[in-house]
Protein backbone atom coordinates (compact mmCIF):
# COMPACT_ATOMS: atom_id res chain seq x y z
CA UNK A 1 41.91 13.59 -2.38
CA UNK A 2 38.84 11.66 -2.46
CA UNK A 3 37.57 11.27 -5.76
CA UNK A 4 33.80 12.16 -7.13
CA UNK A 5 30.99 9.30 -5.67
CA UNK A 6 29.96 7.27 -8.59
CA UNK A 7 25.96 7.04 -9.41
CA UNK A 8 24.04 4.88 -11.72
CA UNK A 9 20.74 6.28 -11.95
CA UNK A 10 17.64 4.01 -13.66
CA UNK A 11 14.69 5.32 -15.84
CA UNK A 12 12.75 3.60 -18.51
CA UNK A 13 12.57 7.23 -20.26
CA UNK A 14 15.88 8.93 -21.60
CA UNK A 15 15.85 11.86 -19.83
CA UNK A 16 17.29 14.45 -22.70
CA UNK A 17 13.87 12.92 -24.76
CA UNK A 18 11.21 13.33 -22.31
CA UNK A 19 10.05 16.55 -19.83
CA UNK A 20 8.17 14.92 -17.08
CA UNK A 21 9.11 15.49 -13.03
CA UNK A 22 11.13 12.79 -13.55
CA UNK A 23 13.27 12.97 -16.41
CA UNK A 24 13.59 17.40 -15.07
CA UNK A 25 14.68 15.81 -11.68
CA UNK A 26 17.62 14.11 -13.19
CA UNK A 27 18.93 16.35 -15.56
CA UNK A 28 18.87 19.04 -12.96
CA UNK A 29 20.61 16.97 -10.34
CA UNK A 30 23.26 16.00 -12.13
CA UNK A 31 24.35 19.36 -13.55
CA UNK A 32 23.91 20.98 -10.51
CA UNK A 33 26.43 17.81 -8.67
CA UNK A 34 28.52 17.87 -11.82
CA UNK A 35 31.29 18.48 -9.73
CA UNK A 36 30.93 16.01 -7.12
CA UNK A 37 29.11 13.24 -8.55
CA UNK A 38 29.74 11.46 -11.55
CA UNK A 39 25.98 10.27 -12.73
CA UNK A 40 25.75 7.35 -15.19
CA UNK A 41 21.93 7.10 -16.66
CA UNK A 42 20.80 3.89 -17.92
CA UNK A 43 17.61 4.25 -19.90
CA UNK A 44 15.50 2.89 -22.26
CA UNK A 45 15.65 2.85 -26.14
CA UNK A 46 12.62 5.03 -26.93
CA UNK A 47 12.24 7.71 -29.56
CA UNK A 48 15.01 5.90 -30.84
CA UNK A 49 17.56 6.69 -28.66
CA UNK A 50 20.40 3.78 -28.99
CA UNK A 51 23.66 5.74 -29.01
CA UNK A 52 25.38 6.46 -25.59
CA UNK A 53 25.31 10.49 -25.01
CA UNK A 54 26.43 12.98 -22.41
CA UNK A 55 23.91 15.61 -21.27
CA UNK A 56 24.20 18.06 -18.30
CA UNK A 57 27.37 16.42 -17.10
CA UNK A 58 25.70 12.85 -16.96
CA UNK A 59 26.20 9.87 -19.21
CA UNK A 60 23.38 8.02 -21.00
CA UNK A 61 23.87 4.94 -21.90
CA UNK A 62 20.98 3.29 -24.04
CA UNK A 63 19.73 -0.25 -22.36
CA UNK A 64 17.47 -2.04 -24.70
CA UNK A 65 13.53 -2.01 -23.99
CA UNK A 66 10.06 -0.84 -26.50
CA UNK A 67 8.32 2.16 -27.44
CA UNK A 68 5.23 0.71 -26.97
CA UNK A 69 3.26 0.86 -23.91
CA UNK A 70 4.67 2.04 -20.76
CA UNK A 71 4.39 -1.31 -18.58
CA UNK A 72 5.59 -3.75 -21.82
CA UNK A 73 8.69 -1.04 -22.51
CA UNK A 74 9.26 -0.63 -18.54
CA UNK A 75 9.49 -5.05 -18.07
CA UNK A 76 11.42 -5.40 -21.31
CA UNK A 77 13.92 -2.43 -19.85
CA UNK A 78 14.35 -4.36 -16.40
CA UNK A 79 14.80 -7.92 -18.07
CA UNK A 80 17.43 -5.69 -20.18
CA UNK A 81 19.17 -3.89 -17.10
CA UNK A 82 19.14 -7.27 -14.93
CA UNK A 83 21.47 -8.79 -17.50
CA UNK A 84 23.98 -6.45 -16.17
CA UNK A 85 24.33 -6.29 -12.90
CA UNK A 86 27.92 -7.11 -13.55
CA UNK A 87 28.58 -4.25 -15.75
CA UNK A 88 27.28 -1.89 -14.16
CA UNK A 89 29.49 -0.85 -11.59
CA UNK A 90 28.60 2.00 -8.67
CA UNK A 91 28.75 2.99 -5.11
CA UNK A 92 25.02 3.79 -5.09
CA UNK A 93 22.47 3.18 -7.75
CA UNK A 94 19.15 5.01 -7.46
CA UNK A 95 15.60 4.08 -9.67
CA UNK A 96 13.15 6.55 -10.59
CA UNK A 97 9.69 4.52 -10.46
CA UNK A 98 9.73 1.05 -10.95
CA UNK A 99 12.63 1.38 -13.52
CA UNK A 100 15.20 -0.79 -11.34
CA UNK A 101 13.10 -3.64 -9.78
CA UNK A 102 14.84 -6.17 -12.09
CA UNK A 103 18.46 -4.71 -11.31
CA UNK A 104 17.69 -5.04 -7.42
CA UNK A 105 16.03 -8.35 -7.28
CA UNK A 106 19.46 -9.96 -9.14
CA UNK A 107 21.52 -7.98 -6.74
CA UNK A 108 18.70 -9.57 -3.61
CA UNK A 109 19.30 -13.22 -5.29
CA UNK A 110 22.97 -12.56 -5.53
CA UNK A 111 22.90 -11.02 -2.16
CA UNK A 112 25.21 -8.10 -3.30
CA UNK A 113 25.30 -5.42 -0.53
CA UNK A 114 25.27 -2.16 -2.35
CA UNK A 115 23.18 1.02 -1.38
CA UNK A 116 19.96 1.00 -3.43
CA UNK A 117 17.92 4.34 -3.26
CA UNK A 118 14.61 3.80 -4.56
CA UNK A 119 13.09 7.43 -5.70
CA UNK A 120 9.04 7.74 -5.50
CA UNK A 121 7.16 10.02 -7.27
CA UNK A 122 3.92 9.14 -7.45
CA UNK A 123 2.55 6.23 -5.19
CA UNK A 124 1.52 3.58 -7.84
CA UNK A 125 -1.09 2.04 -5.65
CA UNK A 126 -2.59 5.18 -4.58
CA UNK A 127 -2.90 5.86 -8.10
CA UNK A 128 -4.76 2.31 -8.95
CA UNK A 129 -6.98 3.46 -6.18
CA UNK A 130 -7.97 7.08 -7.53
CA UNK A 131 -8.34 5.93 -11.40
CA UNK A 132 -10.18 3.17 -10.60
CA UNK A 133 -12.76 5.78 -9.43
CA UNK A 134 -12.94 6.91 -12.92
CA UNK A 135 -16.87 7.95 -13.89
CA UNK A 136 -15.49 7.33 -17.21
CA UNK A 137 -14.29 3.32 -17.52
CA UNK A 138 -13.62 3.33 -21.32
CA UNK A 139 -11.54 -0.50 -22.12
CA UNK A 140 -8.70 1.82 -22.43
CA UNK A 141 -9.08 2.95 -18.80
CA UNK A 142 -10.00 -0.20 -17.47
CA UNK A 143 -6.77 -1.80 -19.24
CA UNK A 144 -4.60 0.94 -17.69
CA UNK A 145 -6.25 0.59 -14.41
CA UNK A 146 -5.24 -3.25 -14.15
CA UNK A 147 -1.74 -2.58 -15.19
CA UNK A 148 -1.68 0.06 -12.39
CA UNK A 149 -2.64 -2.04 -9.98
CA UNK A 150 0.45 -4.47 -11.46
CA UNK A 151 2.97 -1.84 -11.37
CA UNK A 152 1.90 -1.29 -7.54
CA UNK A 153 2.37 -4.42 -6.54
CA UNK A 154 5.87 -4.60 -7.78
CA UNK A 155 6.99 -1.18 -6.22
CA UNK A 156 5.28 -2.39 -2.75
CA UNK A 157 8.11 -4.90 -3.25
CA UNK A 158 11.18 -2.64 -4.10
CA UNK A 159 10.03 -0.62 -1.33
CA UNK A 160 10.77 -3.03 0.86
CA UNK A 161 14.36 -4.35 -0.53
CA UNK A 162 15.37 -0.47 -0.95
CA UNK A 163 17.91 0.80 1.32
CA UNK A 164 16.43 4.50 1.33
CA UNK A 165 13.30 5.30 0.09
CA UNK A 166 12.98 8.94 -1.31
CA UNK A 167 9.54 10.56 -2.29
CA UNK A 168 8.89 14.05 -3.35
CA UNK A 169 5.54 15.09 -0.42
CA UNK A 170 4.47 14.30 2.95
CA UNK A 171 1.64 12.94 1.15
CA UNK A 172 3.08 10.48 -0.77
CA UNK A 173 5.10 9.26 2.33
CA UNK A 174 2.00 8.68 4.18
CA UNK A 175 1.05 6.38 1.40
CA UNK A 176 4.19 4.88 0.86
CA UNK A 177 3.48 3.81 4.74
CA UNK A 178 -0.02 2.81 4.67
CA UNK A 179 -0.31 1.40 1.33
CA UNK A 180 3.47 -0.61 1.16
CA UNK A 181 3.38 -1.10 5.12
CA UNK A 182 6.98 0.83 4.90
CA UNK A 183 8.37 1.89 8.39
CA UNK A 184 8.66 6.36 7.95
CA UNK A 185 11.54 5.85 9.38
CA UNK A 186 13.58 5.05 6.24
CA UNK A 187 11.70 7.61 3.74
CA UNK A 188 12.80 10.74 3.15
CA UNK A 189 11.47 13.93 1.56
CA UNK A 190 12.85 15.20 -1.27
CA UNK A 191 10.26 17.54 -2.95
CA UNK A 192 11.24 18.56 -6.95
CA UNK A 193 12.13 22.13 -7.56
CA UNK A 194 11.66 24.33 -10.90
CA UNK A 195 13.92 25.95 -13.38
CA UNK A 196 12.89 30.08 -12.12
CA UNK A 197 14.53 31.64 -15.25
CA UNK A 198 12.74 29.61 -17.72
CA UNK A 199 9.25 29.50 -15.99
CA UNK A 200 8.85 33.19 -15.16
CA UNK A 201 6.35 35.86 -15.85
CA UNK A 202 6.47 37.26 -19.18
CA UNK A 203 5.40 41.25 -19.94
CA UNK A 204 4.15 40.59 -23.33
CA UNK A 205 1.57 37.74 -22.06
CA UNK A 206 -1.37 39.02 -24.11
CA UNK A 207 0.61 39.23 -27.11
CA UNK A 208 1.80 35.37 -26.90
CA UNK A 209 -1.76 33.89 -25.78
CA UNK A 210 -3.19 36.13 -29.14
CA UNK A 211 -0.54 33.02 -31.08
CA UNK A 212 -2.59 30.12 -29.28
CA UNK A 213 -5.93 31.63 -28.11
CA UNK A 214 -7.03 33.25 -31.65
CA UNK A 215 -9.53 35.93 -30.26
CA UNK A 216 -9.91 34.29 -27.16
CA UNK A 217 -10.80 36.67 -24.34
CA UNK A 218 -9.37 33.90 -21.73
CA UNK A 219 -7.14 30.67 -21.79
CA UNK A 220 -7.09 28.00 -19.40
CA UNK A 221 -4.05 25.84 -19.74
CA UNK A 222 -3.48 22.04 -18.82
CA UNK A 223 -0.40 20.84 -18.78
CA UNK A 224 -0.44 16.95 -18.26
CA UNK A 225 -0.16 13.21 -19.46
CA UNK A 226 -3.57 12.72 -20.73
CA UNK A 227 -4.42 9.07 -18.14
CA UNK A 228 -7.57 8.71 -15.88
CA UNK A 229 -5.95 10.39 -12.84
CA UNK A 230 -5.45 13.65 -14.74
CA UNK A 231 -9.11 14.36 -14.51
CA UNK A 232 -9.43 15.77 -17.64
CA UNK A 233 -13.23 15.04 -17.93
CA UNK A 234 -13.90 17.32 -14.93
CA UNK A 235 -12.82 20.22 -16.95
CA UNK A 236 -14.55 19.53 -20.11
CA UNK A 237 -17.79 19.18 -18.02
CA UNK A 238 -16.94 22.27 -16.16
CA UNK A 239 -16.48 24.09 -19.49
CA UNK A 240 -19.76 23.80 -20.00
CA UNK A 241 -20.79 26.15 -17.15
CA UNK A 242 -17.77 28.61 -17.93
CA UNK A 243 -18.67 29.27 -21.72
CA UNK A 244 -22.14 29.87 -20.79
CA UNK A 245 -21.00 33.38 -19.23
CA UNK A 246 -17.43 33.54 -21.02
CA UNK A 247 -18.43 32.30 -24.55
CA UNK A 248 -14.47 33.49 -25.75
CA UNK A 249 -12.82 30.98 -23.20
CA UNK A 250 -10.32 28.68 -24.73
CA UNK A 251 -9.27 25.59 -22.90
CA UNK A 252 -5.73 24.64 -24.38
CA UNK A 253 -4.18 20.76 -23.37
CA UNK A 254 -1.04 19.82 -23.60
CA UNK A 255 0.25 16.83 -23.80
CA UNK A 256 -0.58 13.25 -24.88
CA UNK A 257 -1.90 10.33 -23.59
CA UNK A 258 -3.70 6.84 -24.21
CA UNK A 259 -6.81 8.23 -23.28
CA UNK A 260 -6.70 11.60 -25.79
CA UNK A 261 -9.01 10.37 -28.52
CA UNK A 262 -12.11 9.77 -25.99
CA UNK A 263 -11.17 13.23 -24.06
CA UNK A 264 -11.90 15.05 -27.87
CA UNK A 265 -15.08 12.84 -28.26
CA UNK A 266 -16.08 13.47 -24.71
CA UNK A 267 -15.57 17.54 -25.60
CA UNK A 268 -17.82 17.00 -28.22
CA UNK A 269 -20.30 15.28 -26.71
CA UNK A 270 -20.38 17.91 -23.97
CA UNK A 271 -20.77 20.69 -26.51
CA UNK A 272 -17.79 22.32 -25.99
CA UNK A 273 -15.34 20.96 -28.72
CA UNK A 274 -14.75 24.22 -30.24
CA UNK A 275 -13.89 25.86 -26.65
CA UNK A 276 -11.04 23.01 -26.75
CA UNK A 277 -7.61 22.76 -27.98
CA UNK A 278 -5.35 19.54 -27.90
CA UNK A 279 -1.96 20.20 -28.78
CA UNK A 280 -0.29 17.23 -27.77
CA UNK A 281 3.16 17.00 -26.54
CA UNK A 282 5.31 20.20 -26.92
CA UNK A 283 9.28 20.92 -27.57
CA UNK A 284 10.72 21.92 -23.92
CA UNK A 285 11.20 25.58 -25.56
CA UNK A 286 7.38 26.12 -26.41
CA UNK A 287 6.59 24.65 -23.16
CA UNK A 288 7.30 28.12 -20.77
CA UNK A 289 5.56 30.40 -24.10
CA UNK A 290 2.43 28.42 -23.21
CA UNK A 291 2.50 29.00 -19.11
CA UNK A 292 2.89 32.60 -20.40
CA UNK A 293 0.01 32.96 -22.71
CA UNK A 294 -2.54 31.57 -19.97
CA UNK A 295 -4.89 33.35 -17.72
CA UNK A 296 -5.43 30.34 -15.25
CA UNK A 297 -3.94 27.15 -15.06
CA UNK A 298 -6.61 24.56 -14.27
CA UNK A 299 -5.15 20.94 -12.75
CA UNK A 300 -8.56 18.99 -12.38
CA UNK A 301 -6.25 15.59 -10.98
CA UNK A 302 -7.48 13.33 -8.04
CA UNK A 303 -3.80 12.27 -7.08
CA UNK A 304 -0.83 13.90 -7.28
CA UNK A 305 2.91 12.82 -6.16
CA UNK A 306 3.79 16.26 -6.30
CA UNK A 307 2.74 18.18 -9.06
CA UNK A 308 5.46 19.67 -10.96
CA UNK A 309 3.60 21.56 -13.47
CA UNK A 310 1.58 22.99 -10.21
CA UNK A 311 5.58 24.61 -9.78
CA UNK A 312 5.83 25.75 -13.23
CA UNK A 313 2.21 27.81 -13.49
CA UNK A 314 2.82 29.18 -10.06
CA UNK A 315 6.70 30.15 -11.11
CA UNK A 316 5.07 31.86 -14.41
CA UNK A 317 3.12 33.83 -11.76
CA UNK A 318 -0.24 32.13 -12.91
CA UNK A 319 -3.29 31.69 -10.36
CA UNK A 320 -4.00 27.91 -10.32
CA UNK A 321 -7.36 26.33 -9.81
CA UNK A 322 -6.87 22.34 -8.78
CA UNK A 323 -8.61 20.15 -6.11
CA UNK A 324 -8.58 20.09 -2.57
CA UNK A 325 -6.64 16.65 -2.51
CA UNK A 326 -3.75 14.34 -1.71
CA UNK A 327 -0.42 16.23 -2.34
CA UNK A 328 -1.77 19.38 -3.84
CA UNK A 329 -2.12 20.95 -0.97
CA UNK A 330 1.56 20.78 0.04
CA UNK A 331 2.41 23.07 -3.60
CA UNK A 332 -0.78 25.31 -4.04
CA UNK A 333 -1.73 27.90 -1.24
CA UNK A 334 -5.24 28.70 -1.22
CA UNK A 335 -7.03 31.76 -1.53
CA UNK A 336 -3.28 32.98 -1.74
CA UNK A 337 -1.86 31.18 -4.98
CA UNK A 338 -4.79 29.58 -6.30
CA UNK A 339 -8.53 28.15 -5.37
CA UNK A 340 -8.72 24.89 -4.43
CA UNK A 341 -12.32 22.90 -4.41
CA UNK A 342 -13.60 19.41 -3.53
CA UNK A 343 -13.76 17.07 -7.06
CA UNK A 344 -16.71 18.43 -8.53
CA UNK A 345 -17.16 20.14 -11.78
CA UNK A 346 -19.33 22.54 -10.98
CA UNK A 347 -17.25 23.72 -7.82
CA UNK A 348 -14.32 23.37 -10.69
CA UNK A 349 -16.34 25.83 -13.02
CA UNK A 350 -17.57 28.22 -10.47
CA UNK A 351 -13.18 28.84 -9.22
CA UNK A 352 -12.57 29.18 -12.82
CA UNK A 353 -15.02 31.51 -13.51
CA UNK A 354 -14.57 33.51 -10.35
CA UNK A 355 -10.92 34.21 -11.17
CA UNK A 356 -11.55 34.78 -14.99
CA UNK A 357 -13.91 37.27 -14.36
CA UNK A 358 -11.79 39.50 -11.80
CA UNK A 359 -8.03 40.55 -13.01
CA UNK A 360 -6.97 41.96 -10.27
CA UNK A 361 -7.45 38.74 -8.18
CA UNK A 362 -5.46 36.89 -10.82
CA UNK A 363 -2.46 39.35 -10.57
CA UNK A 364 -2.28 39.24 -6.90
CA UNK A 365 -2.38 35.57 -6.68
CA UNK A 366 0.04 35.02 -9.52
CA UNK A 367 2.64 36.88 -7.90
CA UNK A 368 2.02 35.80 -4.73
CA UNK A 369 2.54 32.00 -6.21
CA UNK A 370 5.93 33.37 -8.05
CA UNK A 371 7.47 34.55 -4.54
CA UNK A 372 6.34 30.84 -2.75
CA UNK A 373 7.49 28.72 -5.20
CA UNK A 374 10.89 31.45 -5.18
CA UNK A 375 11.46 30.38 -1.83
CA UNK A 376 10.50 26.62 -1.23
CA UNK A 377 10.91 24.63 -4.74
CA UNK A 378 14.57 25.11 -5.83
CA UNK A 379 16.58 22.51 -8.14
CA UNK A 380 19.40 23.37 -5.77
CA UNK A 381 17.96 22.53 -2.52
CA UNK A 382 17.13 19.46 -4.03
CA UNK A 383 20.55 18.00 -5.63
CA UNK A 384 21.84 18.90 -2.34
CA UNK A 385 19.96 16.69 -0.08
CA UNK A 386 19.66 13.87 -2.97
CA UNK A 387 23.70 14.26 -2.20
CA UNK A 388 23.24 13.93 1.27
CA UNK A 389 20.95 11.07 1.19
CA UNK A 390 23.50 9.71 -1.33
CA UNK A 391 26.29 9.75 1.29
CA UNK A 392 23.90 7.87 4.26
CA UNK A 393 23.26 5.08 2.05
CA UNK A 394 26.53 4.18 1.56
CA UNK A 395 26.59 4.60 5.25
CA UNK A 396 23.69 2.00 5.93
CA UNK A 397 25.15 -1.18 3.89
């Protein structure tokens, strides 16, 4: 009997710590290939994680790195797993990001013939092109900007040693082509799915925003890592418009971010501070309570991979109001599960306000985004081809 196909999967994040697309891809995968595959996760040591622990049928095994900044954590993770390309022992090993670069190039020098699937999620240069657009270059952005435009250059490179490339939209494999200079050929689409019994619509929605929203007539929820590409400052501009007409509007943020403290300044400055709540990053159970308790969820980004939390509003049966650009369109409908508008802020303020103000448009939409994202974003469907793409790289070495 042939026995389960051994993975080792790289991530500078432990997944079981953080909830991005990422970290929700693997945890899903592996409990839903429990029985087939046997998953090995090397990660990071951040948020002091440093003892080896199973979760969801996979194995995490600590690998030293920082909890500082992403790119000094994410080099100080690959010097860390490149040290053991010897003891780390697979039949296909698959990065997340740029979170294996160091284990392939040893494997390259060593010229080791082992199936390396290198997982996209967002294209890094793409990025460095959209945030460098920022109308807002604070030293903070600029900073990230140049170590975007580092990181890029280093996945162009894994790109090309990969044996498979996966990314998660036909968007981002157009970039991984143009940008990388990748034949299509060897990329394949995997899109992320959603967990439909914890984001769902929830009957006592008014009573849960009442625990966030104070006596606000309306919430708007972000859910997000708070970096240039985000586009937070479109929404605190178009707040201004919206609380001209809808005074009890509360705009609630989650999630964190290096560029947080000049967001809250930037709120202030705009006059809409106390329209504005930053909560920060939340526990993974508070997470769905807060897709619940909003009215709209607004994603003001200029560049999206995917966009996961685009899945979880629509799953919670909330209308969504984002912009008319890169892989957005692929996950939000519109006019059928949301509005989407050029970048702007007042085109941003004028879909918010348009759905706030009529109920019945909001109900329609929100269910119609429940049954789409029902039938096209599953965890399942997408363990199963990640198992089938498993099986033709071991084919292709």
């Amino acid at each position: 009997m042939k026995g389960k196909l051994k993975l080792a999967v790289f991530n500078t994040q432990p997944p079981h710590l953080y909830f991005g697309g990422v970290e929700r891809r693997i945890v899903e995968t592996s409990k839903l290939l429990a029985n087939e595959v046997d998953m090995t996760v090397y990660s990071g040591t951040k948020k002091g994680f440093n003892t080896t622990t199973t979760i969801e049928g996979a194995t995490v095994v600590p690998c030293h790195s920082t909890d500082r900044f992403y790119p000094l954590d994410n080099w100080v993770f690959n010097r860390t797993i490149s040290k053991m390309v010897n003891k780390i022992k697979a039949d296909v090993y698959e990065a997340h990001a740029i979170s294996g670069y160091g284990f392939l190039n040893v494997l390259s020098k060593q010229k080791i013939k082992k199936p390396f699937i290198h997982t996209v999620h967002g294209v890094l240069a793409d990025e460095y092109i959209q945030s460098s657009k920022s109308v807002h270059p604070s030293l903070k952005i600029k900073l990230s900007n140049f170590f975007m435009g580092y990181l890029g250059r280093i996945e162009k490179n894994v790109t090309r040693k990969a044996t498979v490339i996966v990314t998660v939209s036909q968007y981002s494999a157009q970039k991984i082509v143009e940008l990388y200079g990748v034949d299509r050929k060897r990329i394949r689409i995997v899109p992320n799915g959603v967990d439909l019994q914890k984001f769902k619509p929830a009957e006592d929605c008014e009573k849960i925003k009442g625990l966030i929203g104070g006596n606000s007539e309306y919430v708007v929820l972000f859910v997000g890592n708070l970096i240039p590409r985000k586009g937070l400052y479109f929404l605190i501009e178009a707040a201004k418009y919206i609380v001209k007409e809808m005074k009890n509007t509360k705009f609630v943020v989650v999630g964190d971010g290096p560029i947080r403290n000049h967001l809250i300044s930037y709120s202030k400055e705009q006059g809409v501070s106390g329209n504005f709540v930053f909560l920060g990053n939340v526990s993974e159970d508070e997470l769905p309570r807060l897709y619940k308790c909003a009215d709209i969820f607004a994603s003001p980004s200029i560049q999206e991979g995917l966009g996961i939390t685009l899945l979880e509003a629509q799953a919670t049966a909330k209308p969504v109001v984002a912009f008319n650009v890169t892989a957005i369109t692929e996950v939000v409908k519109d006019r059928e599960t949301g509005l989407l508008v050029k970048p702007d802020s007042l085109e941003l303020a004028n879909a918010i306000s348009s759905l706030l103000s009529d109920k019945q448009l909001r109900e329609r939409m929100g269910d119609a985004g429940r049954e789409y994202v029902c039938k096209n974003f599953s965890w399942n469907n997408c363990a199963q081809q990640m198992k089938e793409i498993y099986s033709e790289a071991q084919q292709l070495i």
